[in-house]
N, C-alpha and C. Protein backbone atom coordinates (compact mmCIF):
# COMPACT_ATOMS: atom_id res chain seq x y z
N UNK A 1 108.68 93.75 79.97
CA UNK A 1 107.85 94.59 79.12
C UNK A 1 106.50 94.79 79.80
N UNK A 2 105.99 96.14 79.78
CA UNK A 2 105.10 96.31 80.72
C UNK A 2 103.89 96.70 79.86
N UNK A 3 102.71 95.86 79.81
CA UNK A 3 101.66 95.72 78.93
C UNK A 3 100.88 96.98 78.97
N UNK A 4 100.78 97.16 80.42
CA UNK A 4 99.66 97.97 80.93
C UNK A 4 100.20 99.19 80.28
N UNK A 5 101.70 99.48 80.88
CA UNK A 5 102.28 100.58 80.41
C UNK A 5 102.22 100.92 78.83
N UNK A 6 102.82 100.07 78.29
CA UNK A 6 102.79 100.26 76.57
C UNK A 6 100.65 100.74 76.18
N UNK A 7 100.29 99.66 76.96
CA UNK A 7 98.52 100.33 76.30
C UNK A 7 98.08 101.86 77.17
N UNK A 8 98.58 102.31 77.99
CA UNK A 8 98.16 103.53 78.23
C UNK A 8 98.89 104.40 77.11
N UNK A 9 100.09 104.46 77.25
CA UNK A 9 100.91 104.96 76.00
C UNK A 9 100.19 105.08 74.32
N UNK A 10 99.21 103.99 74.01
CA UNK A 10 98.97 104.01 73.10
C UNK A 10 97.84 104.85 72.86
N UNK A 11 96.92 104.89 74.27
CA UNK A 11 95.77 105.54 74.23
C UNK A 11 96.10 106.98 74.48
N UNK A 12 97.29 107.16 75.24
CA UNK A 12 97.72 108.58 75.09
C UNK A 12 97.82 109.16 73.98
N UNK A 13 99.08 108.70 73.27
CA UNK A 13 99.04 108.88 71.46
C UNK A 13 98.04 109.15 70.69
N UNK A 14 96.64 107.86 71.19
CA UNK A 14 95.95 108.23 69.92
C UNK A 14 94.80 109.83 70.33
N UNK A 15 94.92 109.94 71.72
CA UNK A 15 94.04 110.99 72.18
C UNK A 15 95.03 112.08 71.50
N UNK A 16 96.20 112.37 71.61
CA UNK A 16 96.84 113.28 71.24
C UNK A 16 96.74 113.40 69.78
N UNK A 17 96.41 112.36 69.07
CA UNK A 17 96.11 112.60 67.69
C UNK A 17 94.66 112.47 67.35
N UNK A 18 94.07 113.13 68.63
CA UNK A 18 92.62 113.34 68.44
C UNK A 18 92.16 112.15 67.57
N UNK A 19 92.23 110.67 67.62
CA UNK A 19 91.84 109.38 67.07
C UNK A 19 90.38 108.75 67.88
N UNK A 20 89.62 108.54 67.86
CA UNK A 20 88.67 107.84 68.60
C UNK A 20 89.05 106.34 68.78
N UNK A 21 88.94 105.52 69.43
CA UNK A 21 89.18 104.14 69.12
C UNK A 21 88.44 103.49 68.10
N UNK A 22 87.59 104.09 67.63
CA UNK A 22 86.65 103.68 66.02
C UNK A 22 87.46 104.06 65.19
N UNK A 23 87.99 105.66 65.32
CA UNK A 23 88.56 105.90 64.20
C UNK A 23 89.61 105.21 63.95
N UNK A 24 90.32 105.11 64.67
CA UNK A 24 91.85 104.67 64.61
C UNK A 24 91.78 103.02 63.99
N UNK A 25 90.42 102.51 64.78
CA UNK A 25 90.46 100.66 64.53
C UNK A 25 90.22 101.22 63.17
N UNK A 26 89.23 101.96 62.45
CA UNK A 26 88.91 102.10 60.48
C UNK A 26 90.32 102.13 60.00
N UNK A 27 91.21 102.98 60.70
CA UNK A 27 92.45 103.46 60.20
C UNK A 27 93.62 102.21 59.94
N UNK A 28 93.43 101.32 60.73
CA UNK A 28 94.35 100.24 60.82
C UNK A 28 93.51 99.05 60.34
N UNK A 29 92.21 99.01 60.20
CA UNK A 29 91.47 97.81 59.68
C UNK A 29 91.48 96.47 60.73
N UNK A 30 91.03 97.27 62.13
CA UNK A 30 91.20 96.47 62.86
C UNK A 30 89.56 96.10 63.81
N UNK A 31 89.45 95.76 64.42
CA UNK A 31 88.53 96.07 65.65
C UNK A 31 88.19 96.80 66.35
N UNK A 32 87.14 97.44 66.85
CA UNK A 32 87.12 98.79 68.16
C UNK A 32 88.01 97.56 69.44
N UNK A 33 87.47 96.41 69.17
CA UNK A 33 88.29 95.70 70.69
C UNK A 33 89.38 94.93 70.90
N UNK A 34 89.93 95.30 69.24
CA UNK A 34 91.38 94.85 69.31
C UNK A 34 92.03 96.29 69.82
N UNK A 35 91.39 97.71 69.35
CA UNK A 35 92.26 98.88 70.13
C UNK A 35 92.17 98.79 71.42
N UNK A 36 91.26 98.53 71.96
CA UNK A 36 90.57 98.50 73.50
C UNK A 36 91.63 97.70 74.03
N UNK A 37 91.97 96.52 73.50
CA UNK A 37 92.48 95.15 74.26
C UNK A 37 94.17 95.80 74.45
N UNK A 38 94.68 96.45 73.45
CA UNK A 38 95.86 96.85 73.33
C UNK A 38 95.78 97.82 74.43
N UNK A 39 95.03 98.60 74.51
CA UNK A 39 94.95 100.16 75.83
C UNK A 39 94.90 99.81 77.27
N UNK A 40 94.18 98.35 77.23
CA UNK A 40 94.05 98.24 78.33
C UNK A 40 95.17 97.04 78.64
N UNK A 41 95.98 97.11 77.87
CA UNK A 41 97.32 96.16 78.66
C UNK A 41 97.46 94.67 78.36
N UNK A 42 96.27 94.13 78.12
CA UNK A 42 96.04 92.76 77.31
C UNK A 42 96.88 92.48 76.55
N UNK A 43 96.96 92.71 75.31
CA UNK A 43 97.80 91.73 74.51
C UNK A 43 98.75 93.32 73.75
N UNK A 44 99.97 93.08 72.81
CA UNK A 44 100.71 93.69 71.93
C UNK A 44 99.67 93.41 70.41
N UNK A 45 100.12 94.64 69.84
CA UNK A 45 99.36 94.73 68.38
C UNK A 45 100.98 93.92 67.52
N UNK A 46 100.12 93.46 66.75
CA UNK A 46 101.42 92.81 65.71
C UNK A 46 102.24 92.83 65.44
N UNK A 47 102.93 92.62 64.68
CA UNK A 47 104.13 93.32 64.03
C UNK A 47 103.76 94.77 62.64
N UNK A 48 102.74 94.23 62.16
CA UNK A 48 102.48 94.91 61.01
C UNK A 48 101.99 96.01 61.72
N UNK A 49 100.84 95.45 62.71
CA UNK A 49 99.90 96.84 63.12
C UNK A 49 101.31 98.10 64.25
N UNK A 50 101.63 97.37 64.45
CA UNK A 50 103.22 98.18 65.19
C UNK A 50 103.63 98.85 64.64
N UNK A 51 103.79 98.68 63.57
CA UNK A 51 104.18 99.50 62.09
C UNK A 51 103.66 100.54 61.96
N UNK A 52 102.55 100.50 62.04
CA UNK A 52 101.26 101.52 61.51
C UNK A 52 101.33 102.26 62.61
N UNK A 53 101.09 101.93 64.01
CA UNK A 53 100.92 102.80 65.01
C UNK A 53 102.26 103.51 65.44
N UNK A 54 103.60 103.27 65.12
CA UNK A 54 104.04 103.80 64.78
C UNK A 54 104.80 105.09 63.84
N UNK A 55 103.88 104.95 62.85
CA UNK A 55 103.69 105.73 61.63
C UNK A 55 103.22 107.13 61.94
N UNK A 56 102.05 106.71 62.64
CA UNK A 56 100.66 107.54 62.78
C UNK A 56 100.47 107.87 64.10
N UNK A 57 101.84 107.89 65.22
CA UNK A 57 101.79 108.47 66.21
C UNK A 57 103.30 109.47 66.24
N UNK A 58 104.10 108.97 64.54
CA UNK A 58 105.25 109.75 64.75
C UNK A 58 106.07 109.03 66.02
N UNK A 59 106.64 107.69 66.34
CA UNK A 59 107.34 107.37 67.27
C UNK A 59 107.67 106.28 66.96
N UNK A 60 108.71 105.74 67.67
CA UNK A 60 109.90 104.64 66.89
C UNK A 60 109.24 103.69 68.04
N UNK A 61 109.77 102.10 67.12
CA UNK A 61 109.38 101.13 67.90
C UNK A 61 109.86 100.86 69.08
N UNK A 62 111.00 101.52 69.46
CA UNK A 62 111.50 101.37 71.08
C UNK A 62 110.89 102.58 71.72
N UNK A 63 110.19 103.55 71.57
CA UNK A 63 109.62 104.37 72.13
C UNK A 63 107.91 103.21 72.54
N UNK A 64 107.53 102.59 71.34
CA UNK A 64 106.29 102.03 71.56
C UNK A 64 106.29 100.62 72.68
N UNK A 65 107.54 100.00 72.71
CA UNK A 65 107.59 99.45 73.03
C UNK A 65 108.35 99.36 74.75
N UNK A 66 108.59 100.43 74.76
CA UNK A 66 109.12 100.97 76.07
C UNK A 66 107.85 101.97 77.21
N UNK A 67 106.56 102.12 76.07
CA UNK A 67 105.56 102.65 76.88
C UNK A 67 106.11 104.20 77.14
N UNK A 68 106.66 104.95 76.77
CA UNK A 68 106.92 106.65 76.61
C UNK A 68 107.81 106.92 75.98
N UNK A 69 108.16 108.15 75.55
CA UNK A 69 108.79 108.76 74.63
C UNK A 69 110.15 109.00 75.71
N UNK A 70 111.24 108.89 74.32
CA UNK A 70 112.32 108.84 75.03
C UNK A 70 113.43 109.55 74.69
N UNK A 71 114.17 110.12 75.48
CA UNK A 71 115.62 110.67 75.18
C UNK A 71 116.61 110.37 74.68
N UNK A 72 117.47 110.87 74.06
CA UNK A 72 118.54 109.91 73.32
C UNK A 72 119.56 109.39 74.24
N UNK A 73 119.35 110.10 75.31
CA UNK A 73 120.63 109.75 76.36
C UNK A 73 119.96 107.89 76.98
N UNK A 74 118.60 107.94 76.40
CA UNK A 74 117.96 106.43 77.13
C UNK A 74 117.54 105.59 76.23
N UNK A 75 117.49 106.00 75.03
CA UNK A 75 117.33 105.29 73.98
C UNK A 75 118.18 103.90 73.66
N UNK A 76 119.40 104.17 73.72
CA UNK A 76 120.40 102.31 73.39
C UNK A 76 120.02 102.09 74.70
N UNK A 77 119.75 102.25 75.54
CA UNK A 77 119.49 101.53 77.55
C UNK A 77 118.06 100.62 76.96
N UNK A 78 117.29 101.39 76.68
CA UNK A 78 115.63 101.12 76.12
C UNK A 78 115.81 99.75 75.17
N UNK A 79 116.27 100.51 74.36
CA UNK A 79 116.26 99.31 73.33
C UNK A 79 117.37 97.91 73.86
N UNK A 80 118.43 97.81 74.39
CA UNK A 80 118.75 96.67 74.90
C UNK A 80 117.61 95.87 75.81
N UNK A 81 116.65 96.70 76.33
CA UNK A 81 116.17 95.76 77.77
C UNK A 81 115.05 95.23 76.87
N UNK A 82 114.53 96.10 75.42
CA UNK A 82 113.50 95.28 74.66
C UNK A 82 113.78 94.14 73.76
N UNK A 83 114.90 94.26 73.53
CA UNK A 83 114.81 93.19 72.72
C UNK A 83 115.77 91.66 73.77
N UNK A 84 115.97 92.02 74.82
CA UNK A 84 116.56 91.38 76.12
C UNK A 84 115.12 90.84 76.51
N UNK A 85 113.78 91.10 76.56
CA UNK A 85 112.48 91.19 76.87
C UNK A 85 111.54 90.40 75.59
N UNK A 86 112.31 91.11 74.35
CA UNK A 86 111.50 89.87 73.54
C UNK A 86 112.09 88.33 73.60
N UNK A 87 113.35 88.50 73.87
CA UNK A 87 114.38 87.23 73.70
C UNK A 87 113.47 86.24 74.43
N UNK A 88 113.08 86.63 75.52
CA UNK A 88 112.44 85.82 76.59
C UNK A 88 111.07 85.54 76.41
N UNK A 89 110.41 86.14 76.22
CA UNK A 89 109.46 85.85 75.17
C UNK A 89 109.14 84.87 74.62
N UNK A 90 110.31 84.73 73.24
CA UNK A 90 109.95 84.22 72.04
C UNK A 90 110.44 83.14 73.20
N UNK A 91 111.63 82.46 73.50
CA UNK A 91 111.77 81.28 74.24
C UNK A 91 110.58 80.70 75.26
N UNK A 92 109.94 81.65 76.00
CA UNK A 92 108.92 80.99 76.72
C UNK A 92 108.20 80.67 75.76
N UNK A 93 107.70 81.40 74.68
CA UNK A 93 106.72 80.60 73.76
C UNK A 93 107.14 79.80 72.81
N UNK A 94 108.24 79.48 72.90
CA UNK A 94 108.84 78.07 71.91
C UNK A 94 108.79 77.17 72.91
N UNK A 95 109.05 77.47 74.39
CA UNK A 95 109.28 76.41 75.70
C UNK A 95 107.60 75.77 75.59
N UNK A 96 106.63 76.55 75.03
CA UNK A 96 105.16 76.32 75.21
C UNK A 96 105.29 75.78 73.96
N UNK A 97 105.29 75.80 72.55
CA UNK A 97 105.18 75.29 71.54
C UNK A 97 105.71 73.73 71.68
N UNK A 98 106.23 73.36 72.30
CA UNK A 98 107.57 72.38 72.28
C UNK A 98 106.81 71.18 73.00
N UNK A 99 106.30 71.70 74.22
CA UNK A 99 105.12 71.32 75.29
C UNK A 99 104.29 70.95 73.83
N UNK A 100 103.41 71.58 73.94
CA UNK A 100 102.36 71.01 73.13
C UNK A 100 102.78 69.98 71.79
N UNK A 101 104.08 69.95 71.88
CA UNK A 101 104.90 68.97 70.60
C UNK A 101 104.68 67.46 71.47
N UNK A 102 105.10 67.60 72.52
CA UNK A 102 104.87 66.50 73.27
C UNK A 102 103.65 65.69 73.73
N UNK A 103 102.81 67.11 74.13
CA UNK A 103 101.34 66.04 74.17
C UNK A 103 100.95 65.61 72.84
N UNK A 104 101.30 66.42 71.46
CA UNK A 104 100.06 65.71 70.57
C UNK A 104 100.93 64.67 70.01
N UNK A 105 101.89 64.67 70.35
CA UNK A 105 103.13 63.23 70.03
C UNK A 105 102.34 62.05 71.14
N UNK A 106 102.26 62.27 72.60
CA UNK A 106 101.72 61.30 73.50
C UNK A 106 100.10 60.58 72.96
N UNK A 107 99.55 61.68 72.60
CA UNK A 107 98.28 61.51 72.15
C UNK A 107 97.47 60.67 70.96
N UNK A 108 98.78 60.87 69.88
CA UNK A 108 98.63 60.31 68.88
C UNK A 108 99.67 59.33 68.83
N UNK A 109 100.68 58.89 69.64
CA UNK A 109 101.13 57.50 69.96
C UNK A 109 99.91 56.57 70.61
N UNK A 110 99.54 57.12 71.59
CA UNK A 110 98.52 56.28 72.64
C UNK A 110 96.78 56.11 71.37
N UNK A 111 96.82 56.87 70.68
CA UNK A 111 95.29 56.43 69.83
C UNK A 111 95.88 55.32 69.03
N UNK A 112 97.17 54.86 68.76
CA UNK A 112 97.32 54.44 67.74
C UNK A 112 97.52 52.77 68.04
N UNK A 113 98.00 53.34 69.41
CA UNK A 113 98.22 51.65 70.47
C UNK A 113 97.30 51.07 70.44
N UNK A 114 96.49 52.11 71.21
CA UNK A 114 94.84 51.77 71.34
C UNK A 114 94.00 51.27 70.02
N UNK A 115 94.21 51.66 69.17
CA UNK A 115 93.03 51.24 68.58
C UNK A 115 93.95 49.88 67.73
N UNK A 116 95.02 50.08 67.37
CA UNK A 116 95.89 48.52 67.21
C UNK A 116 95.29 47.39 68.00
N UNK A 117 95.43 47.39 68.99
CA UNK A 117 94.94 46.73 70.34
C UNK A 117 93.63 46.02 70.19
N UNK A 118 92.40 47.41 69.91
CA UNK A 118 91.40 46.92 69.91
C UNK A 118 91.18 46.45 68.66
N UNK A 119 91.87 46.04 67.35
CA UNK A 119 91.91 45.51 66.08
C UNK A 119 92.29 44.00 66.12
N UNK A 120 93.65 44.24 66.98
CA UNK A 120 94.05 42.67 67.36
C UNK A 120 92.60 42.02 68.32
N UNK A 121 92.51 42.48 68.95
CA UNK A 121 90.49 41.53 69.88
C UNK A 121 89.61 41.33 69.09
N UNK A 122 89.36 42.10 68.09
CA UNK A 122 88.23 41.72 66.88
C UNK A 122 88.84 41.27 65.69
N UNK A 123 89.81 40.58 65.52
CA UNK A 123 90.40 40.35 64.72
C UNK A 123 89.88 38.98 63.60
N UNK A 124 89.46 37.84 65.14
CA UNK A 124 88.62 37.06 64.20
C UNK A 124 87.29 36.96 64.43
N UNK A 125 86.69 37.96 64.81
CA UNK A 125 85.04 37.73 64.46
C UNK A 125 84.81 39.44 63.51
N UNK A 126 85.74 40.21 63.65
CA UNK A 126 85.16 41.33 62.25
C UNK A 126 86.37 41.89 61.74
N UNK A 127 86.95 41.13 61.16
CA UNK A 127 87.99 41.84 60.21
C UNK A 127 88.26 43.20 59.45
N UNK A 128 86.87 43.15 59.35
CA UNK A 128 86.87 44.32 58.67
C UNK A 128 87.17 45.78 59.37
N UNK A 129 86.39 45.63 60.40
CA UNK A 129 86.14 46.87 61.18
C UNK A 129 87.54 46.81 61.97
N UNK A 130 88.56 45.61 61.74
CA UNK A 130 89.59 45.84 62.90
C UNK A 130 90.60 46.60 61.72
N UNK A 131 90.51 45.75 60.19
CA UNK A 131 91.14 46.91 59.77
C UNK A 131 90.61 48.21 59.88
N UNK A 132 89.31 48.76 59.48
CA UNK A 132 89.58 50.35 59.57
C UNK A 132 90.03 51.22 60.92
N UNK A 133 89.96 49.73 61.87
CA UNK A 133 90.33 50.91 62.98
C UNK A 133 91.95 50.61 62.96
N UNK A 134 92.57 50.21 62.61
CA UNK A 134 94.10 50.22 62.46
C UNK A 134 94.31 51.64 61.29
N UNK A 135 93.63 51.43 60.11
CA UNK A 135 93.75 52.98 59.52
C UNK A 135 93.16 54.13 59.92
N UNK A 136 92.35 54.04 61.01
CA UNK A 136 92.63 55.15 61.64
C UNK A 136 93.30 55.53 62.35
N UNK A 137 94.01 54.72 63.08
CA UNK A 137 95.02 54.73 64.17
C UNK A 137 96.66 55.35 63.34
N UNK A 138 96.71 54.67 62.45
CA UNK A 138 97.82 55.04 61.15
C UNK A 138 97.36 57.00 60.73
N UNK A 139 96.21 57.18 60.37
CA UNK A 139 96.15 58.40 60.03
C UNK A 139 96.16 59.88 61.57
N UNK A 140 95.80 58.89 62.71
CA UNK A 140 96.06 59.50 63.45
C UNK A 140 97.76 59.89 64.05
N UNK A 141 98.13 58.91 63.41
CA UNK A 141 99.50 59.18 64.04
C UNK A 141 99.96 59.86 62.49
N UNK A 142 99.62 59.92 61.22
CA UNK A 142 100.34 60.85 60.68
C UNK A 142 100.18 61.89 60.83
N UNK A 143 98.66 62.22 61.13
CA UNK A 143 98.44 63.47 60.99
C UNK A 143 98.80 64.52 62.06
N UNK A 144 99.19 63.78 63.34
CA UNK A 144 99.72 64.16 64.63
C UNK A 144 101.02 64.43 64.58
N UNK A 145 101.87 63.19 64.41
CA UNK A 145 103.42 63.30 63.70
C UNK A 145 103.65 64.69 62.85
N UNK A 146 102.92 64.81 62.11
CA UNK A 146 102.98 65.99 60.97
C UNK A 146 103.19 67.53 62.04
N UNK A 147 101.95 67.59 62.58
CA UNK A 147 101.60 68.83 63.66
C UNK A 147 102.83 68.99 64.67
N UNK A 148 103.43 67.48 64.92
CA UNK A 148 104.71 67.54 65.83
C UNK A 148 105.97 68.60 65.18
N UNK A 149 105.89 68.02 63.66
CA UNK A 149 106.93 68.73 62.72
C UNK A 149 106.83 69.79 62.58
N UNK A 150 105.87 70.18 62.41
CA UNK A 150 105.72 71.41 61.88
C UNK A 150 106.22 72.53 63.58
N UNK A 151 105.67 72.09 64.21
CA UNK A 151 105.72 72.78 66.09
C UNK A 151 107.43 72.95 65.87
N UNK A 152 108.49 71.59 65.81
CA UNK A 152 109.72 71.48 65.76
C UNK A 152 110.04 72.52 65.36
N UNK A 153 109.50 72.31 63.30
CA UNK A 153 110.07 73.12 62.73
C UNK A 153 110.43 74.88 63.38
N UNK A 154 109.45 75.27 63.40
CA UNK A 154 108.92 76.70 63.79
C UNK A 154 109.78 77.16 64.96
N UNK A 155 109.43 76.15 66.40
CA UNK A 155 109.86 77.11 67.64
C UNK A 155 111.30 76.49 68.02
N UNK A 156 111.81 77.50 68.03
CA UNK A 156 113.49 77.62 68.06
C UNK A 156 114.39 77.73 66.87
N UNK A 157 115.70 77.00 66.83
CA UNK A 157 116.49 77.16 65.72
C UNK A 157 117.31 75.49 66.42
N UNK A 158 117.50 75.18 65.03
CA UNK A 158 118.29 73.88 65.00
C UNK A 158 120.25 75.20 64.84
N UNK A 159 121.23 74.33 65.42
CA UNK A 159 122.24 74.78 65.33
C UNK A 159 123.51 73.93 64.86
N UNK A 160 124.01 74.51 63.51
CA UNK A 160 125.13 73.66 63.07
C UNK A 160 126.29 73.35 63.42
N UNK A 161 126.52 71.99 64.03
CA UNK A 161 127.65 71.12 64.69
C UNK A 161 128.99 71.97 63.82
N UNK A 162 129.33 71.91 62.87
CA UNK A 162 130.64 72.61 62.23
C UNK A 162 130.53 74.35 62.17
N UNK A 163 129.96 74.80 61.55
CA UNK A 163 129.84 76.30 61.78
C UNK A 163 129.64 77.06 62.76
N UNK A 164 128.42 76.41 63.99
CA UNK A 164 127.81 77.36 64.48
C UNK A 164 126.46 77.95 64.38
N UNK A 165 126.20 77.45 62.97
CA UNK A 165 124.97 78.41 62.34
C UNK A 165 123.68 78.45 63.00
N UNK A 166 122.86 79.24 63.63
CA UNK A 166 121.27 79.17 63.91
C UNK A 166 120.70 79.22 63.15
N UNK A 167 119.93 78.63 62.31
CA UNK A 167 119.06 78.59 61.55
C UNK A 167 117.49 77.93 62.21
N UNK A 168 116.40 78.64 61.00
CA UNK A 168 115.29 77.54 60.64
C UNK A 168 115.17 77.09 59.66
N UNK A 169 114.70 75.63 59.42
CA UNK A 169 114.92 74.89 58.67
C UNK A 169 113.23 74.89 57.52
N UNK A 170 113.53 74.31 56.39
CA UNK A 170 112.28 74.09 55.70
C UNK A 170 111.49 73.05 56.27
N UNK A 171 110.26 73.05 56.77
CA UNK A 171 109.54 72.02 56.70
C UNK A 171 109.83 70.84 56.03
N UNK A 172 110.25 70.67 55.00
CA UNK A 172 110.48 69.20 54.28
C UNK A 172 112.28 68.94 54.60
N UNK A 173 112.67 69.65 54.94
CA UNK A 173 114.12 69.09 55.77
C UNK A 173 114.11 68.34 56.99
N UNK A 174 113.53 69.13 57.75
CA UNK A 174 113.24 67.98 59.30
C UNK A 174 112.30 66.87 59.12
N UNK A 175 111.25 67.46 58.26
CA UNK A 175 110.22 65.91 57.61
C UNK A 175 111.59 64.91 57.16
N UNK A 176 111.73 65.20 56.42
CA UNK A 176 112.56 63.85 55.64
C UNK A 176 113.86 63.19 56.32
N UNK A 177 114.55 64.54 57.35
CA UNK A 177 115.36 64.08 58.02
C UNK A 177 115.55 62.78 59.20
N UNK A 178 116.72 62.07 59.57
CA UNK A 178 116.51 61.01 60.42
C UNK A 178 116.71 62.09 61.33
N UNK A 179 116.27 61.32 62.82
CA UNK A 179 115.78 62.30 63.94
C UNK A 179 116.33 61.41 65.49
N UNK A 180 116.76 61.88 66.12
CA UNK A 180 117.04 61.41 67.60
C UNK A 180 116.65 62.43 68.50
N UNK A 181 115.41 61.97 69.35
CA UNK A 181 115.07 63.48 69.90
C UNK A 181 114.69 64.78 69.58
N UNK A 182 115.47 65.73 69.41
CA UNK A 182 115.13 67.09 69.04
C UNK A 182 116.40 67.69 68.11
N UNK A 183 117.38 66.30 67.70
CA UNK A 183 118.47 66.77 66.95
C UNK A 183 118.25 65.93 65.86
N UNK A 184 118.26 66.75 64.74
CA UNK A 184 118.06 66.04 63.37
C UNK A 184 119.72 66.43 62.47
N UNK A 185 119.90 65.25 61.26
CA UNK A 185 120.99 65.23 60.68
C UNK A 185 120.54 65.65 59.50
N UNK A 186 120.94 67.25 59.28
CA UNK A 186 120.10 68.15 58.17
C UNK A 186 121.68 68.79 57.83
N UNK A 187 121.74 69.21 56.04
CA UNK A 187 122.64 69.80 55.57
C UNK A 187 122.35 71.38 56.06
N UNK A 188 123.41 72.10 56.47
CA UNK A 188 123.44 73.27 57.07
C UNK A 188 123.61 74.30 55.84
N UNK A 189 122.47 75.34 55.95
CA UNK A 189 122.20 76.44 54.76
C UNK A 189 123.46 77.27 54.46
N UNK A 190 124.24 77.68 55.40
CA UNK A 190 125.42 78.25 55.24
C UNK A 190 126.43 77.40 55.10
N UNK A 191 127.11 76.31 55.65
CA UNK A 191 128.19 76.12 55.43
C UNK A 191 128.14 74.79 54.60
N UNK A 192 126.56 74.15 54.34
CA UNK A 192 126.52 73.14 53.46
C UNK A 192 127.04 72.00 53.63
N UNK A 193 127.36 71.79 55.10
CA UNK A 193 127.60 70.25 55.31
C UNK A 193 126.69 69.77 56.08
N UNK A 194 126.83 68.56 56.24
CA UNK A 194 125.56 67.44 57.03
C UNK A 194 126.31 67.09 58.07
N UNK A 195 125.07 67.29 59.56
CA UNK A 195 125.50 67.04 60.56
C UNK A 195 124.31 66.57 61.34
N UNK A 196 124.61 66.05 62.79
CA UNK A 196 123.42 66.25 63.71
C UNK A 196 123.10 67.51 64.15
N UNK A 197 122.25 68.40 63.97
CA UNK A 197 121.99 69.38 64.38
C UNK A 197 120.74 69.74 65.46
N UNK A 198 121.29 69.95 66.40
CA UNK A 198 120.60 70.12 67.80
C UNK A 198 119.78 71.32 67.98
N UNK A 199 118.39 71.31 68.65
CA UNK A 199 117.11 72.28 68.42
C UNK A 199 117.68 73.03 69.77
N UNK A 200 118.43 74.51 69.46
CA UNK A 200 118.19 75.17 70.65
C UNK A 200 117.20 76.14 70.75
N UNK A 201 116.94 76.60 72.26
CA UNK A 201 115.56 77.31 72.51
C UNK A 201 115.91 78.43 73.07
């Protein structure tokens, strides 16, 4: 998917609909430098705002997303290589979500050692202070643990051992679930049985 390409495309459009980049950001309730950032190849506008600029340039999302207007003879070609293009995508950024599952798992294992550690050394000359640093060490690892879950939850799909099924799961399913790794033993939404179900990406 070619950034640069899709933001000239857009600035073409909106010149053709005589839009200013003021006007157009009032029109969508956006930024003058969120239009800018999109024209100049930087980042994709949303899903919602995709919508809109779609709307209001008269052109389908595989036209927007292919960076020019297209023929019908290239249209199913177009649209296979985009959504072949988001596929990869969304996986590199679950491959990155997943990553960051791991450091704040390392991070908030190691504060929790640590400050255990330094609770057990002050243990008999300030009790006190060795407990609060053990409850902090405890709230650090829930509150880290939690951020792990939630990362799980979100990037990818857990897949059901008997059906097949890809799914995402509720937040309080993988919370509550027992866990080995990245495969949790969660009842499956479609076919309603309990299995180990393995996080593919």
């Amino acid at each position: 998917m070619n950034l640069e390409k899709i933001g000239k495309f857009i600035a073409q459009k909106r010149q053709e609909k005589n839009f200013t980049q003021e006007s157009l950001a009032e029109k969508l309730d956006v930024s003058n430098r969120s239009i800018s950032k999109w024209e100049r190849g930087i980042c994709l506008p949303d899903a919602n705002n995709m919508a809109k600029l779609c709307k209001i340039f008269d052109i389908s999302y595989n036209e927007l997303l292919s960076g020019e207007e297209l023929k019908k003879t290239e249209y199913a070609r177009k649209a296979e290589e985009n959504l072949e293009e988001f596929a990869r995508i969304e996986a590199e950024q679950n491959k990155k979500f997943l990553f960051y599952e791991n450091v704040i798992g390392v991070i908030s294992t190691a504060a929790l050692i640590s400050l255990c550690f330094a609770a057990t050394l002050m243990m008999e000359m300030m009790t006190s202070f060795a407990i609060v640093l053990i409850v902090i060490g405890v709230i650090i690892m829930i509150v880290g643990g939690s951020f792990c879950l939630k990362i799980e939850t979100e990037a990818g799909k857990y897949q059901c051992r008997h059906c097949g099924n890809l799914y995402v799961p509720k937040y309080s399913s993988v919370y509550l679930a027992p866990h080995f790794g990245r495969t949790c033993y969660m009842y499956c939404p479609k076919c309603h049985k309990k299995s180990w179900q393995k996080k593919i990406v």
